[in-house]
PDB file of N, CA and C in Angstrom:
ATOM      1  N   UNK A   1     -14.648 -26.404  -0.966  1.00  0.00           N
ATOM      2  CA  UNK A   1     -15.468 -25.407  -0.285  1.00  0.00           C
ATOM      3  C   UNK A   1     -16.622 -25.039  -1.224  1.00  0.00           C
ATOM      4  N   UNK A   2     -18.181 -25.071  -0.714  1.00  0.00           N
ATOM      5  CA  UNK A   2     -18.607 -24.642  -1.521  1.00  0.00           C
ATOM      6  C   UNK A   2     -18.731 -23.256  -2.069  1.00  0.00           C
ATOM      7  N   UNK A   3     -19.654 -22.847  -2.645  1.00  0.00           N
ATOM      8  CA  UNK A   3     -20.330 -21.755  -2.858  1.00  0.00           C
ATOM      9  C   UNK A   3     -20.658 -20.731  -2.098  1.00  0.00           C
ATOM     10  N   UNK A   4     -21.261 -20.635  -0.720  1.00  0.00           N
ATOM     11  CA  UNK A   4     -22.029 -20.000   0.161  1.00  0.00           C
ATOM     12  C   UNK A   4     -20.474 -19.715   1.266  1.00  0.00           C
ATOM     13  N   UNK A   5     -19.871 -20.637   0.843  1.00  0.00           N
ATOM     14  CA  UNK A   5     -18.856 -20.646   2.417  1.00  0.00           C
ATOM     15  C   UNK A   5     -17.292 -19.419   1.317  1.00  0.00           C
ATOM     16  N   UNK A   6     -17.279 -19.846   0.138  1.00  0.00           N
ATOM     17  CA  UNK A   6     -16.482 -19.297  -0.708  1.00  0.00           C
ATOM     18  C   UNK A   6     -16.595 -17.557  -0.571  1.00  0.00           C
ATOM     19  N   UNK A   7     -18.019 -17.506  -0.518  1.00  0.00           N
ATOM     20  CA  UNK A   7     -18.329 -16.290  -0.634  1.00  0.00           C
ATOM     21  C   UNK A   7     -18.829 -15.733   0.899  1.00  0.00           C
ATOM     22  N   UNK A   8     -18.782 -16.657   2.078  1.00  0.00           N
ATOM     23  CA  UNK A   8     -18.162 -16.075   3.172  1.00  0.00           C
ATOM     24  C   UNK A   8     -17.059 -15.589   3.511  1.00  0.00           C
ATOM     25  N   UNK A   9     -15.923 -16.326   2.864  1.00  0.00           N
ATOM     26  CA  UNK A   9     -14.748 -16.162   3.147  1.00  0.00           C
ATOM     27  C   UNK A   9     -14.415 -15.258   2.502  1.00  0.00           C
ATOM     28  N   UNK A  10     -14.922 -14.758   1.416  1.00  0.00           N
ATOM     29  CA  UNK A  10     -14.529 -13.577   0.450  1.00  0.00           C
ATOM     30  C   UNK A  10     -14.689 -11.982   1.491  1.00  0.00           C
ATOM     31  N   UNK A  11     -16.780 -12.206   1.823  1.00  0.00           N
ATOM     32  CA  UNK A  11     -16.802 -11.425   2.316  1.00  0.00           C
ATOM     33  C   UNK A  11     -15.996 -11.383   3.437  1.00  0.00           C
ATOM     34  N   UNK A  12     -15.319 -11.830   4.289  1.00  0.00           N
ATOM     35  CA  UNK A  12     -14.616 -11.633   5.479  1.00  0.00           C
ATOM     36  C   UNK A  12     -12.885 -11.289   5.459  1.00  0.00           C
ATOM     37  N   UNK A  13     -12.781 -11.791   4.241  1.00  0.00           N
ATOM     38  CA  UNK A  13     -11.234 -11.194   3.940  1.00  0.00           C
ATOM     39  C   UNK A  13     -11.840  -9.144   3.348  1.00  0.00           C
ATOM     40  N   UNK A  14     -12.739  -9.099   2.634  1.00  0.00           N
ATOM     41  CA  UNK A  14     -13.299  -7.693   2.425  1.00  0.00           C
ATOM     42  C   UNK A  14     -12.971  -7.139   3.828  1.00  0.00           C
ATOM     43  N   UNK A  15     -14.419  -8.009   4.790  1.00  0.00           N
ATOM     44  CA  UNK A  15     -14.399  -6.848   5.737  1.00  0.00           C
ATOM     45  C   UNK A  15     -13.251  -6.322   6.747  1.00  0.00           C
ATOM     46  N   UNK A  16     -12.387  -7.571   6.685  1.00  0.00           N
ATOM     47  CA  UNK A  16     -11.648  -7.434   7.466  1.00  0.00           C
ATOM     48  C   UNK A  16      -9.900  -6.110   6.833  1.00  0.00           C
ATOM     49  N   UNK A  17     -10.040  -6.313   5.965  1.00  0.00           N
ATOM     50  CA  UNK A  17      -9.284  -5.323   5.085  1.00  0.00           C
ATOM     51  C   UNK A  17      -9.597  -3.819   5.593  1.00  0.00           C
ATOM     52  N   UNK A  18     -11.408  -3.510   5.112  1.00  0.00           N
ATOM     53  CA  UNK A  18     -11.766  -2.087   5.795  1.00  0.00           C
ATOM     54  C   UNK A  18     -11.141  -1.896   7.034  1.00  0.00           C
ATOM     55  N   UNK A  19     -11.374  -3.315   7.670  1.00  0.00           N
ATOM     56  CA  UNK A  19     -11.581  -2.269   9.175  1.00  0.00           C
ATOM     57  C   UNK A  19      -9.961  -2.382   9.309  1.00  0.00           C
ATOM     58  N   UNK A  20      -9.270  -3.208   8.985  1.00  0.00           N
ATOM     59  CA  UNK A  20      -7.788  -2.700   8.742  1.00  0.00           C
ATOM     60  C   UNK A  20      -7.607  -1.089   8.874  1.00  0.00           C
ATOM     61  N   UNK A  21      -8.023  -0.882   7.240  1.00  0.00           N
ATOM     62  CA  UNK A  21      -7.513   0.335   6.677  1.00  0.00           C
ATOM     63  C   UNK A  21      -8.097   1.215   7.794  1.00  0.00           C
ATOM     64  N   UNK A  22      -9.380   1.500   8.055  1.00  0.00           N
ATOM     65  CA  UNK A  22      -9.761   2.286   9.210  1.00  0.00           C
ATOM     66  C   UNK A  22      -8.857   2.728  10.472  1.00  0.00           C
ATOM     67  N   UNK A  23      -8.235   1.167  11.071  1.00  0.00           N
ATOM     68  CA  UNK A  23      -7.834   1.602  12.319  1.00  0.00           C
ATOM     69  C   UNK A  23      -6.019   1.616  11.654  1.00  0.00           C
ATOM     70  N   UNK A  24      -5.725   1.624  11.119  1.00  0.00           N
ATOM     71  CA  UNK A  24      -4.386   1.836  10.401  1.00  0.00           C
ATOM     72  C   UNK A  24      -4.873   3.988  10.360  1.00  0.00           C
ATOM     73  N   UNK A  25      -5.282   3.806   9.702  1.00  0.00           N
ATOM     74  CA  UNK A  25      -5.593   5.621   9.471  1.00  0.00           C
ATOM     75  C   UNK A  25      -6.054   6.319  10.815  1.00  0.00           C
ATOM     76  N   UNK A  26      -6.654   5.931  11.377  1.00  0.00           N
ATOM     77  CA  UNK A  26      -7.804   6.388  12.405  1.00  0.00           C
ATOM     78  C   UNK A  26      -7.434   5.832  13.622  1.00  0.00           C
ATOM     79  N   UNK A  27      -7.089   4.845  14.223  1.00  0.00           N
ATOM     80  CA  UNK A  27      -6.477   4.221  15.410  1.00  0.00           C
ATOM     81  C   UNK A  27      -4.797   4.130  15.774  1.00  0.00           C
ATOM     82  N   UNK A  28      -4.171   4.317  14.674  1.00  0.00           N
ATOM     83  CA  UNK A  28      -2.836   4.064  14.849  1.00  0.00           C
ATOM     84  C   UNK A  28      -2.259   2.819  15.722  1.00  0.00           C
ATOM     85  N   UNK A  29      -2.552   1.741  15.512  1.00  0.00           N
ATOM     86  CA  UNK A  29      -2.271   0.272  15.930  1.00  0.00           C
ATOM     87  C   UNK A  29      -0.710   0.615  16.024  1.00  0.00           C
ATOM     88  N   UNK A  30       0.173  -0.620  17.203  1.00  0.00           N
ATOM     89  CA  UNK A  30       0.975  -0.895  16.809  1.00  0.00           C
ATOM     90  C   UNK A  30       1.180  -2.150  16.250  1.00  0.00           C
ATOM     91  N   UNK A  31      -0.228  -3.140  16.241  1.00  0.00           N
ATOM     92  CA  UNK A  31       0.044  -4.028  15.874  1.00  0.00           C
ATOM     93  C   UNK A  31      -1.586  -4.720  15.765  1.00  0.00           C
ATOM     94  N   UNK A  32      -1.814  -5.282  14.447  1.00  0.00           N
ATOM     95  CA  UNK A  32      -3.197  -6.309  14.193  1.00  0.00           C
ATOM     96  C   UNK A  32      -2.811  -7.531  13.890  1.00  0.00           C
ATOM     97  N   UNK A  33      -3.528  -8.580  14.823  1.00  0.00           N
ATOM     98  CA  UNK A  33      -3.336  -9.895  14.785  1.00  0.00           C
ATOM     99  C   UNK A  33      -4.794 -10.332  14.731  1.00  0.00           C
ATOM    100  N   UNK A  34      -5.180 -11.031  13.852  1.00  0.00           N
ATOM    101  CA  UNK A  34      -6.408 -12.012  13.050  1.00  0.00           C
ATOM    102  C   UNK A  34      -6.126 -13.141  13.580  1.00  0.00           C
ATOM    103  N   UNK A  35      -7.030 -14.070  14.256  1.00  0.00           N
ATOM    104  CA  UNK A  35      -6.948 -15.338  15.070  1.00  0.00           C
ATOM    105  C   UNK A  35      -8.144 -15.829  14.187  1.00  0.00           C
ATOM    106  N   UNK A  36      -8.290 -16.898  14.945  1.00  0.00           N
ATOM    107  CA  UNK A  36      -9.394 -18.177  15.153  1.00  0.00           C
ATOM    108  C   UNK A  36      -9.693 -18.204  13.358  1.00  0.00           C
ATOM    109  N   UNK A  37     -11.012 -18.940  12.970  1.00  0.00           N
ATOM    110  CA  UNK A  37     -11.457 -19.373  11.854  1.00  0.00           C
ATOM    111  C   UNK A  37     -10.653 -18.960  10.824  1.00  0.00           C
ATOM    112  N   UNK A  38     -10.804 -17.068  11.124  1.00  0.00           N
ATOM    113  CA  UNK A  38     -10.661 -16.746   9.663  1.00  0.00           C
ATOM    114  C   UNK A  38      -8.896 -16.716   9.164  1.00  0.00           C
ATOM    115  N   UNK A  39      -8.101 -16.890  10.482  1.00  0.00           N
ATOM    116  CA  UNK A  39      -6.699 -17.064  10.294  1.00  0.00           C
ATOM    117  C   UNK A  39      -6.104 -18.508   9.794  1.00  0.00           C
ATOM    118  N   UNK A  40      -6.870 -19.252  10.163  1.00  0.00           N
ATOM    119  CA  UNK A  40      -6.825 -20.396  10.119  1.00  0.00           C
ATOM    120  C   UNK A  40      -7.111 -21.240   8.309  1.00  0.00           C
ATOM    121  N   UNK A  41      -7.898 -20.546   7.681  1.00  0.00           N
ATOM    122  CA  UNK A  41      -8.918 -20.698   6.923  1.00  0.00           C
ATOM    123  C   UNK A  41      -9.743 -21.843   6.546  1.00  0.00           C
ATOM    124  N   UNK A  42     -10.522 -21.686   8.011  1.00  0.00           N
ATOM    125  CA  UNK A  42     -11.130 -22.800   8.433  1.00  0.00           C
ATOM    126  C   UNK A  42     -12.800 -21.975   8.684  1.00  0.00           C
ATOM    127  N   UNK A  43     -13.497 -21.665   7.759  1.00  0.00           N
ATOM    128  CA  UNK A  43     -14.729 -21.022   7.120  1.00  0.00           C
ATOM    129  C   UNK A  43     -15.626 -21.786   7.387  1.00  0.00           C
ATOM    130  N   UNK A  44     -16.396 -21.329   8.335  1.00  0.00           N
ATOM    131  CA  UNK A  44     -17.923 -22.004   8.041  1.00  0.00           C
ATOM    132  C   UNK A  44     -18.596 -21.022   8.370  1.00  0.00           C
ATOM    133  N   UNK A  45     -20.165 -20.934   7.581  1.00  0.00           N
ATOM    134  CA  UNK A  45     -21.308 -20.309   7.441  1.00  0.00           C
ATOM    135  C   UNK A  45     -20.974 -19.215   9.082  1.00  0.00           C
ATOM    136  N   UNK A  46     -21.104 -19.854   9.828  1.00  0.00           N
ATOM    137  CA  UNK A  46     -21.519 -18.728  11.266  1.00  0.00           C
ATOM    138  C   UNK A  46     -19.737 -17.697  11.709  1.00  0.00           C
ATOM    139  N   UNK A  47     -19.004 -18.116  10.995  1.00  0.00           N
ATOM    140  CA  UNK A  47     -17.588 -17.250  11.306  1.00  0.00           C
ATOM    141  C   UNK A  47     -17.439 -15.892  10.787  1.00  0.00           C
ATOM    142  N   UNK A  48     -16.765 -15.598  11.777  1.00  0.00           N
ATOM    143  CA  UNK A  48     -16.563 -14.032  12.231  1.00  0.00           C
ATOM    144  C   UNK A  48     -15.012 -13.902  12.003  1.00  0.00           C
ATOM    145  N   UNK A  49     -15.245 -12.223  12.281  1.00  0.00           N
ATOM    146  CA  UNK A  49     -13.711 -11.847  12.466  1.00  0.00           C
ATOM    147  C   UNK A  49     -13.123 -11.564  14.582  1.00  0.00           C
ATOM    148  N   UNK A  50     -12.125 -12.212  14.126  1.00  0.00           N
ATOM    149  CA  UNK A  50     -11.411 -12.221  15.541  1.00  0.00           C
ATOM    150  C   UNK A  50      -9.907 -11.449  15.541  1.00  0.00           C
ATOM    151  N   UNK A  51     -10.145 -10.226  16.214  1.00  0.00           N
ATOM    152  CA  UNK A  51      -9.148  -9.439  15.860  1.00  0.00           C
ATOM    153  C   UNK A  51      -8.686  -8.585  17.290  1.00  0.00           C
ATOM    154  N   UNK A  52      -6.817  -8.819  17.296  1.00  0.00           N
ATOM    155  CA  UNK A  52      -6.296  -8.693  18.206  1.00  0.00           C
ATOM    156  C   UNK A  52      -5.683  -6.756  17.953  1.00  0.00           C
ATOM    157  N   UNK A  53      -5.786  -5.937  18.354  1.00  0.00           N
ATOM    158  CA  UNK A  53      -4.824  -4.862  18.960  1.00  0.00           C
ATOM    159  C   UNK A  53      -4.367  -4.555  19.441  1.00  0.00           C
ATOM    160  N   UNK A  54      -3.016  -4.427  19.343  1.00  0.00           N
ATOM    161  CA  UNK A  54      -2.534  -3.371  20.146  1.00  0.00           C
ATOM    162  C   UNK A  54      -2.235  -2.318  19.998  1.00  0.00           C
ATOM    163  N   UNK A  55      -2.055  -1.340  20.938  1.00  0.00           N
ATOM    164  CA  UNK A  55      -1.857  -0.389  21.305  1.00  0.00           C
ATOM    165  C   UNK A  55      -1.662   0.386  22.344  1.00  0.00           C
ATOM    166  N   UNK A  56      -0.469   1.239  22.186  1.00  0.00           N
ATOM    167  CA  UNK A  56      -0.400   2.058  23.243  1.00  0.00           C
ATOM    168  C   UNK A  56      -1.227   3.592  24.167  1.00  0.00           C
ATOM    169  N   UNK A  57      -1.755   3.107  25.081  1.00  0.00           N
ATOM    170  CA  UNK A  57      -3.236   3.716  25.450  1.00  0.00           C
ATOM    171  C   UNK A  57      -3.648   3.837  27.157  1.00  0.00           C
ATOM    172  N   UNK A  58      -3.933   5.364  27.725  1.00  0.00           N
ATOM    173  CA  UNK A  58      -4.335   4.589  29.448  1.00  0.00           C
ATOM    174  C   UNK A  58      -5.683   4.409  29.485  1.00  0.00           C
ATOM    175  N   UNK A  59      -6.704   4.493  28.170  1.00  0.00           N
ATOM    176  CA  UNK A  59      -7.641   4.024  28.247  1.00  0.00           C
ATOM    177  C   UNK A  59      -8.346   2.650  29.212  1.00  0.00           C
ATOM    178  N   UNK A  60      -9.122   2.531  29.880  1.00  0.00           N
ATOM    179  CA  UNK A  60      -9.616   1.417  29.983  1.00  0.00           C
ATOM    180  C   UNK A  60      -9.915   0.046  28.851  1.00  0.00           C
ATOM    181  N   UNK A  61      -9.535  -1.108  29.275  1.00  0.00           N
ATOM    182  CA  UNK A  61     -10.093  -2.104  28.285  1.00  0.00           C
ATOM    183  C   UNK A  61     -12.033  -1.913  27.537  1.00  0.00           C
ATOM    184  N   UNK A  62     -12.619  -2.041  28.341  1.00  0.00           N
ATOM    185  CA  UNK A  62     -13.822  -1.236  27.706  1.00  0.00           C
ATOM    186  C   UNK A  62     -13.824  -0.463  26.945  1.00  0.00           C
ATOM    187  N   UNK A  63     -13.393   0.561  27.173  1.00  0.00           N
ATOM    188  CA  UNK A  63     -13.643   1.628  26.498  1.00  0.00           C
ATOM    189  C   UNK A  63     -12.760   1.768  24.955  1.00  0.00           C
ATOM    190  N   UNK A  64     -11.467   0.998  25.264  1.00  0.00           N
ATOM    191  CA  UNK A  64     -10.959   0.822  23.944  1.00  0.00           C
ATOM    192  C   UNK A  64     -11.668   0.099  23.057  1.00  0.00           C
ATOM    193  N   UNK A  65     -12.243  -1.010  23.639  1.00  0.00           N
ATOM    194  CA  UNK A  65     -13.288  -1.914  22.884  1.00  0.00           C
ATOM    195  C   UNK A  65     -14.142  -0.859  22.254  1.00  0.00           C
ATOM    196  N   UNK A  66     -14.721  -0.110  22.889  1.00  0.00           N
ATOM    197  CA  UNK A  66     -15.824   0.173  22.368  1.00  0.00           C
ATOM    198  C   UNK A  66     -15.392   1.068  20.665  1.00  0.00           C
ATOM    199  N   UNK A  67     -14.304   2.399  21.471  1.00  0.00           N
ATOM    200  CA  UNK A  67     -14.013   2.610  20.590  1.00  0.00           C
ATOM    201  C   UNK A  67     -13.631   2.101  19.318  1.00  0.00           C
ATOM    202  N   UNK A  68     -12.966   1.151  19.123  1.00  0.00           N
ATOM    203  CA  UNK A  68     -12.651   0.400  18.026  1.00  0.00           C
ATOM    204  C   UNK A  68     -14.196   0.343  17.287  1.00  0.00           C
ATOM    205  N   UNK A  69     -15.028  -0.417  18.198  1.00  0.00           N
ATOM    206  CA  UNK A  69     -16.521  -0.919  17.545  1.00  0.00           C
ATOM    207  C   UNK A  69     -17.093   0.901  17.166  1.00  0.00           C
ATOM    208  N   UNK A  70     -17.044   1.751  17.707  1.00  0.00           N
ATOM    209  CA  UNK A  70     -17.426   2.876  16.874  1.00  0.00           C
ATOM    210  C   UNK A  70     -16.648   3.238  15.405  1.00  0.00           C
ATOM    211  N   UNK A  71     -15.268   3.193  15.643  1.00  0.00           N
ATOM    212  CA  UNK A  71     -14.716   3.338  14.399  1.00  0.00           C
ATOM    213  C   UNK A  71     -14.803   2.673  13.025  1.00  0.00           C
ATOM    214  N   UNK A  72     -15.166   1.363  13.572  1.00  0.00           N
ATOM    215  CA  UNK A  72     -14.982   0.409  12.361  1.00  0.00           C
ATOM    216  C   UNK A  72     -16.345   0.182  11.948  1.00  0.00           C
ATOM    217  N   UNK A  73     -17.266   0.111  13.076  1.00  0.00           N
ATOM    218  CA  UNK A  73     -19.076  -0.203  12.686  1.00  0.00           C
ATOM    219  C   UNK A  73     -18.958  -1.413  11.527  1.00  0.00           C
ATOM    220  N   UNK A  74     -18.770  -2.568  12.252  1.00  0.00           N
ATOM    221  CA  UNK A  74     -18.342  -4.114  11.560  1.00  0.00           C
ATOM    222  C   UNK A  74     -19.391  -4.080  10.923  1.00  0.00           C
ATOM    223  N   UNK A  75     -19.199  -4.662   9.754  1.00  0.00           N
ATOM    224  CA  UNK A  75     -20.628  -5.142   8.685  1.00  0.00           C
ATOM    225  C   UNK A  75     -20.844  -6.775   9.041  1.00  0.00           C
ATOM    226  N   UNK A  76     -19.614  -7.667   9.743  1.00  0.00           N
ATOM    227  CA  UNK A  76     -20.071  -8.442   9.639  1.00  0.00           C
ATOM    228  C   UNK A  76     -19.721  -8.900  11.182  1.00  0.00           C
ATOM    229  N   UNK A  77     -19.768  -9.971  11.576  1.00  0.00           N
ATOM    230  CA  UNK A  77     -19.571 -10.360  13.488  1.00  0.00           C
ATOM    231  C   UNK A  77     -17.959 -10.290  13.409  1.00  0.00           C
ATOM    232  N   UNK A  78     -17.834  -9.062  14.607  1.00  0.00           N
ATOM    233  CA  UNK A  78     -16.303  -9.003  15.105  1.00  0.00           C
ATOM    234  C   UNK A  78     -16.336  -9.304  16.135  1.00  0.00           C
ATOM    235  N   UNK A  79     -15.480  -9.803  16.856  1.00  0.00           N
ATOM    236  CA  UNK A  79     -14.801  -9.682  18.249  1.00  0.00           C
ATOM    237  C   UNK A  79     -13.487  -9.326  17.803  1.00  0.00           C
ATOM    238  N   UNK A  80     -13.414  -8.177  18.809  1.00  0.00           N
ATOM    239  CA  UNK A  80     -12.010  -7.985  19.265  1.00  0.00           C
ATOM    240  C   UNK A  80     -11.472  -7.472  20.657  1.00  0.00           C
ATOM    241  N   UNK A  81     -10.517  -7.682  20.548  1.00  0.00           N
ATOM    242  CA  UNK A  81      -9.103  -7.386  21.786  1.00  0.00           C
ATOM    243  C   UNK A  81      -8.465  -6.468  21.530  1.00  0.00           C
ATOM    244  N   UNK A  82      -8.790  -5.262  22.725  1.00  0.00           N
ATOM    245  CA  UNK A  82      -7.460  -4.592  22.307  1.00  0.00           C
ATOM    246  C   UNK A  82      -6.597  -4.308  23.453  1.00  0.00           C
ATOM    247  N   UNK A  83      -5.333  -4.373  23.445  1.00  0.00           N
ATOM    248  CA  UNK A  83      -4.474  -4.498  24.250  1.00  0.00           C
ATOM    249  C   UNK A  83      -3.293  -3.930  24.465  1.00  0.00           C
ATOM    250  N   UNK A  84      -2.827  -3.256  25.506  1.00  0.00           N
ATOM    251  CA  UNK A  84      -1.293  -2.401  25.241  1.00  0.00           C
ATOM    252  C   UNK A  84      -0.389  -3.806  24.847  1.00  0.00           C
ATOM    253  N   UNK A  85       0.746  -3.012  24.488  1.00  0.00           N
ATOM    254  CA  UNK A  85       1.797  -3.674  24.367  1.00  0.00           C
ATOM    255  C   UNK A  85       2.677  -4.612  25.524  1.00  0.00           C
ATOM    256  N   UNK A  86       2.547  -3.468  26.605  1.00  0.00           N
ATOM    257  CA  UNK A  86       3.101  -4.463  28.247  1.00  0.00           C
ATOM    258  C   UNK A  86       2.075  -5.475  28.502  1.00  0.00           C
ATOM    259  N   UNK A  87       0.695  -4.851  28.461  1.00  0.00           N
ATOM    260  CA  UNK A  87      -0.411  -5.881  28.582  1.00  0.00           C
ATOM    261  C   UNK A  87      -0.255  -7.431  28.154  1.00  0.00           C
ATOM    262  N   UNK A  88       0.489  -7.414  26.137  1.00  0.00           N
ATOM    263  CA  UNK A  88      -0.186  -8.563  25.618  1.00  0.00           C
ATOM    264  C   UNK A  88       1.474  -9.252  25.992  1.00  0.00           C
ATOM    265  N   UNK A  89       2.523  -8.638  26.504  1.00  0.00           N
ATOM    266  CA  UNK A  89       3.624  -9.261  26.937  1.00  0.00           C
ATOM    267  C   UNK A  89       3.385 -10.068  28.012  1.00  0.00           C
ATOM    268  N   UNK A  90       2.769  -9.000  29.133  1.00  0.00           N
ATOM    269  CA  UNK A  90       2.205 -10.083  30.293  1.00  0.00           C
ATOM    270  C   UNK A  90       1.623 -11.320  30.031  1.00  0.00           C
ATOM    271  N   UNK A  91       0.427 -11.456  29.343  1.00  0.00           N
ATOM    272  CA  UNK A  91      -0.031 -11.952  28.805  1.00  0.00           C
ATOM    273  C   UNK A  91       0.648 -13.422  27.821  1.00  0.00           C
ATOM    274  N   UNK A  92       1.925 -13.188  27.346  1.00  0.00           N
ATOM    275  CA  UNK A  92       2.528 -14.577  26.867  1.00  0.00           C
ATOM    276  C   UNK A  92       3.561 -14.963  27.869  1.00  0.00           C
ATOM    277  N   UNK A  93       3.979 -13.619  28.595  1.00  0.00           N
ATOM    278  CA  UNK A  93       4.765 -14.340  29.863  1.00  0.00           C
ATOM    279  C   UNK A  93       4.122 -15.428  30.829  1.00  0.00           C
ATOM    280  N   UNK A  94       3.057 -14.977  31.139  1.00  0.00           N
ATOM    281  CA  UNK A  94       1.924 -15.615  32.014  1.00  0.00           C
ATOM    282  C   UNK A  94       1.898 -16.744  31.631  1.00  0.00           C
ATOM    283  N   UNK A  95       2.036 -17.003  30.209  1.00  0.00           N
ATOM    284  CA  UNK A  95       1.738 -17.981  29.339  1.00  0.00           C
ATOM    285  C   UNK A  95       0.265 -18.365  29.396  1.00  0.00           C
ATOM    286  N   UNK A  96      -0.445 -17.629  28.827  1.00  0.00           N
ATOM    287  CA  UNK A  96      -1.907 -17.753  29.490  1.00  0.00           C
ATOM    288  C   UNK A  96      -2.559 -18.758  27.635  1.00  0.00           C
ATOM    289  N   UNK A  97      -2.925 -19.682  27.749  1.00  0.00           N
ATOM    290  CA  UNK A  97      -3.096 -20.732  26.717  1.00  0.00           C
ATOM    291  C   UNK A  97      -3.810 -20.374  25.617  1.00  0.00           C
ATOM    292  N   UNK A  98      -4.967 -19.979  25.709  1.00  0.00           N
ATOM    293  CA  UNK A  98      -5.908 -18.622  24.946  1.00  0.00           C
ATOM    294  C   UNK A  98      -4.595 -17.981  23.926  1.00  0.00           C
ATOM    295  N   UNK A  99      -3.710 -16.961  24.548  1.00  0.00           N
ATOM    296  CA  UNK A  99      -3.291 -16.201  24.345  1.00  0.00           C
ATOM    297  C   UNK A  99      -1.768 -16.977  23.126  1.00  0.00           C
ATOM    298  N   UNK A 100      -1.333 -17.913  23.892  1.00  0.00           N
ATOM    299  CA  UNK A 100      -0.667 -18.570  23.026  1.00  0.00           C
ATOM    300  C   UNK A 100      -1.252 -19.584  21.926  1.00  0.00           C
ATOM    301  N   UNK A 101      -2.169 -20.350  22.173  1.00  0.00           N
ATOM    302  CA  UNK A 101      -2.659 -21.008  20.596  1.00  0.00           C
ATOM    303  C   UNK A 101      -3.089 -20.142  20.088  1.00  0.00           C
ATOM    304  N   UNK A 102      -4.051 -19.583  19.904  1.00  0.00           N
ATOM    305  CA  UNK A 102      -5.026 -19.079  19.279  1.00  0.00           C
ATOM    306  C   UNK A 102      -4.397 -17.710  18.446  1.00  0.00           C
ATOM    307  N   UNK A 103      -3.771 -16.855  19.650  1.00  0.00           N
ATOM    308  CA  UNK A 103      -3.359 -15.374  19.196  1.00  0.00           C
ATOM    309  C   UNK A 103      -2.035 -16.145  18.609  1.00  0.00           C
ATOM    310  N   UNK A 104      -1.130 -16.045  19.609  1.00  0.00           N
ATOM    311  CA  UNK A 104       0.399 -16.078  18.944  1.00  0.00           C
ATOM    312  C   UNK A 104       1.156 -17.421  17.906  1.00  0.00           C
ATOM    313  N   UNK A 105       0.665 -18.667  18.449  1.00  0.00           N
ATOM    314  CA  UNK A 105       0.962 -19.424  17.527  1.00  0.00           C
ATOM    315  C   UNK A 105       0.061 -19.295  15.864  1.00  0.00           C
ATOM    316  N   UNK A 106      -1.477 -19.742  15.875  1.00  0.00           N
ATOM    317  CA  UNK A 106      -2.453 -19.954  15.214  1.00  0.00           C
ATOM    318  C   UNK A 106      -2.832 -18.662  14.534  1.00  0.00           C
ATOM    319  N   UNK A 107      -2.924 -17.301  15.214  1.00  0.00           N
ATOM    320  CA  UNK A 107      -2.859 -15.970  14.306  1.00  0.00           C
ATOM    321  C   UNK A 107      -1.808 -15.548  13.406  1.00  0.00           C
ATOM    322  N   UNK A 108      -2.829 -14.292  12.472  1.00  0.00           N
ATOM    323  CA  UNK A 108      -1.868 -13.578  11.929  1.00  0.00           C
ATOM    324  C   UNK A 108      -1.350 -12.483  11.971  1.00  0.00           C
ATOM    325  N   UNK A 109      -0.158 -11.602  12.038  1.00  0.00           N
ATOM    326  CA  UNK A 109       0.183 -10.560  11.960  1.00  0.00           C
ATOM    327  C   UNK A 109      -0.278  -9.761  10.698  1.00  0.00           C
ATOM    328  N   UNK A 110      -1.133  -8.571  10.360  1.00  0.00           N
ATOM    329  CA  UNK A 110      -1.701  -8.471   9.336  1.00  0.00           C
ATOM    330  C   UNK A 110      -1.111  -6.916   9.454  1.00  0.00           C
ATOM    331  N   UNK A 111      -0.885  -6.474  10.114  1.00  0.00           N
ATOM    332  CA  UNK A 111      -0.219  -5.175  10.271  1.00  0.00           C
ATOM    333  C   UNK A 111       0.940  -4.911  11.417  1.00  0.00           C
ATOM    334  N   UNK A 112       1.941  -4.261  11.635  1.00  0.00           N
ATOM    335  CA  UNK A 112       2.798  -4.180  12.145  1.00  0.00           C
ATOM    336  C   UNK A 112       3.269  -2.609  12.065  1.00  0.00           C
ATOM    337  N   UNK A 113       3.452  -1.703  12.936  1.00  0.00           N
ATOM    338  CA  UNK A 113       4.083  -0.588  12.296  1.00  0.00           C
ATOM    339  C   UNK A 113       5.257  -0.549  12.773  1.00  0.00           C
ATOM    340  N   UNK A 114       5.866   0.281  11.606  1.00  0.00           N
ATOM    341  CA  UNK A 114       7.518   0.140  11.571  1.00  0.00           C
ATOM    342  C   UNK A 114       7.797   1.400  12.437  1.00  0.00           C
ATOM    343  N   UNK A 115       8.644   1.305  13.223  1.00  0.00           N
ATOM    344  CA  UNK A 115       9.033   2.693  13.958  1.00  0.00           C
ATOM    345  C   UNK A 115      10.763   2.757  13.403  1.00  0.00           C
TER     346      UNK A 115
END
């Protein structure tokens, strides 16, 4: 890996830590899952963070989105998902393919809270 991509990947394990700690303090997750590139660690110049939530919420999907993107104010390109818990069940029941490579096989669990 060179140089430029070394120190992508640096910065993106950084940013992705903050916005951890943020929604760990400030969101109360029950759960963060890191997908695609940066789970993978498969780094190139244009990669982002891809980050799964859940949580328990009757918020709208929008609006949880958004919130998250207010809380964390990404320094670098995020996408994320956030999702109740029945939601992301449906969701592997369905067996919806997205949801199984990418999130559940190919991601990581980077937080979990213990109840």
């Amino acid at each position: 890996m060179d140089s430029a991509l070394e120190q992508r990947g640096c910065r993106l394990e950084q940013e992705l830590a903050r916005i951890s700690e943020i929604l760990i303090r400030e969101y109360h997750p029950d759960k963060l899952i890191v997908f695609g590139s940066a789970a993978q660690g498969e780094i190139h110049a244009w990669s982002d963070l891809d980050l799964v939530v859940i949580k328990q919420t009757d918020k709208p999907l929008l609006e949880r989105i958004e919130e998250v993107f207010r809380l964390v104010r990404p320094k670098v390109g995020l996408d994320v998902l956030v999702y109740t818990p029945e939601e992301m069940e449906s969701l592997v029941d369905e067996r919806r393919a997205f949801v199984l490579d990418e999130i559940i096989y190919k991601g990581a669990v980077t937080y979990e809270h213990r109840k």
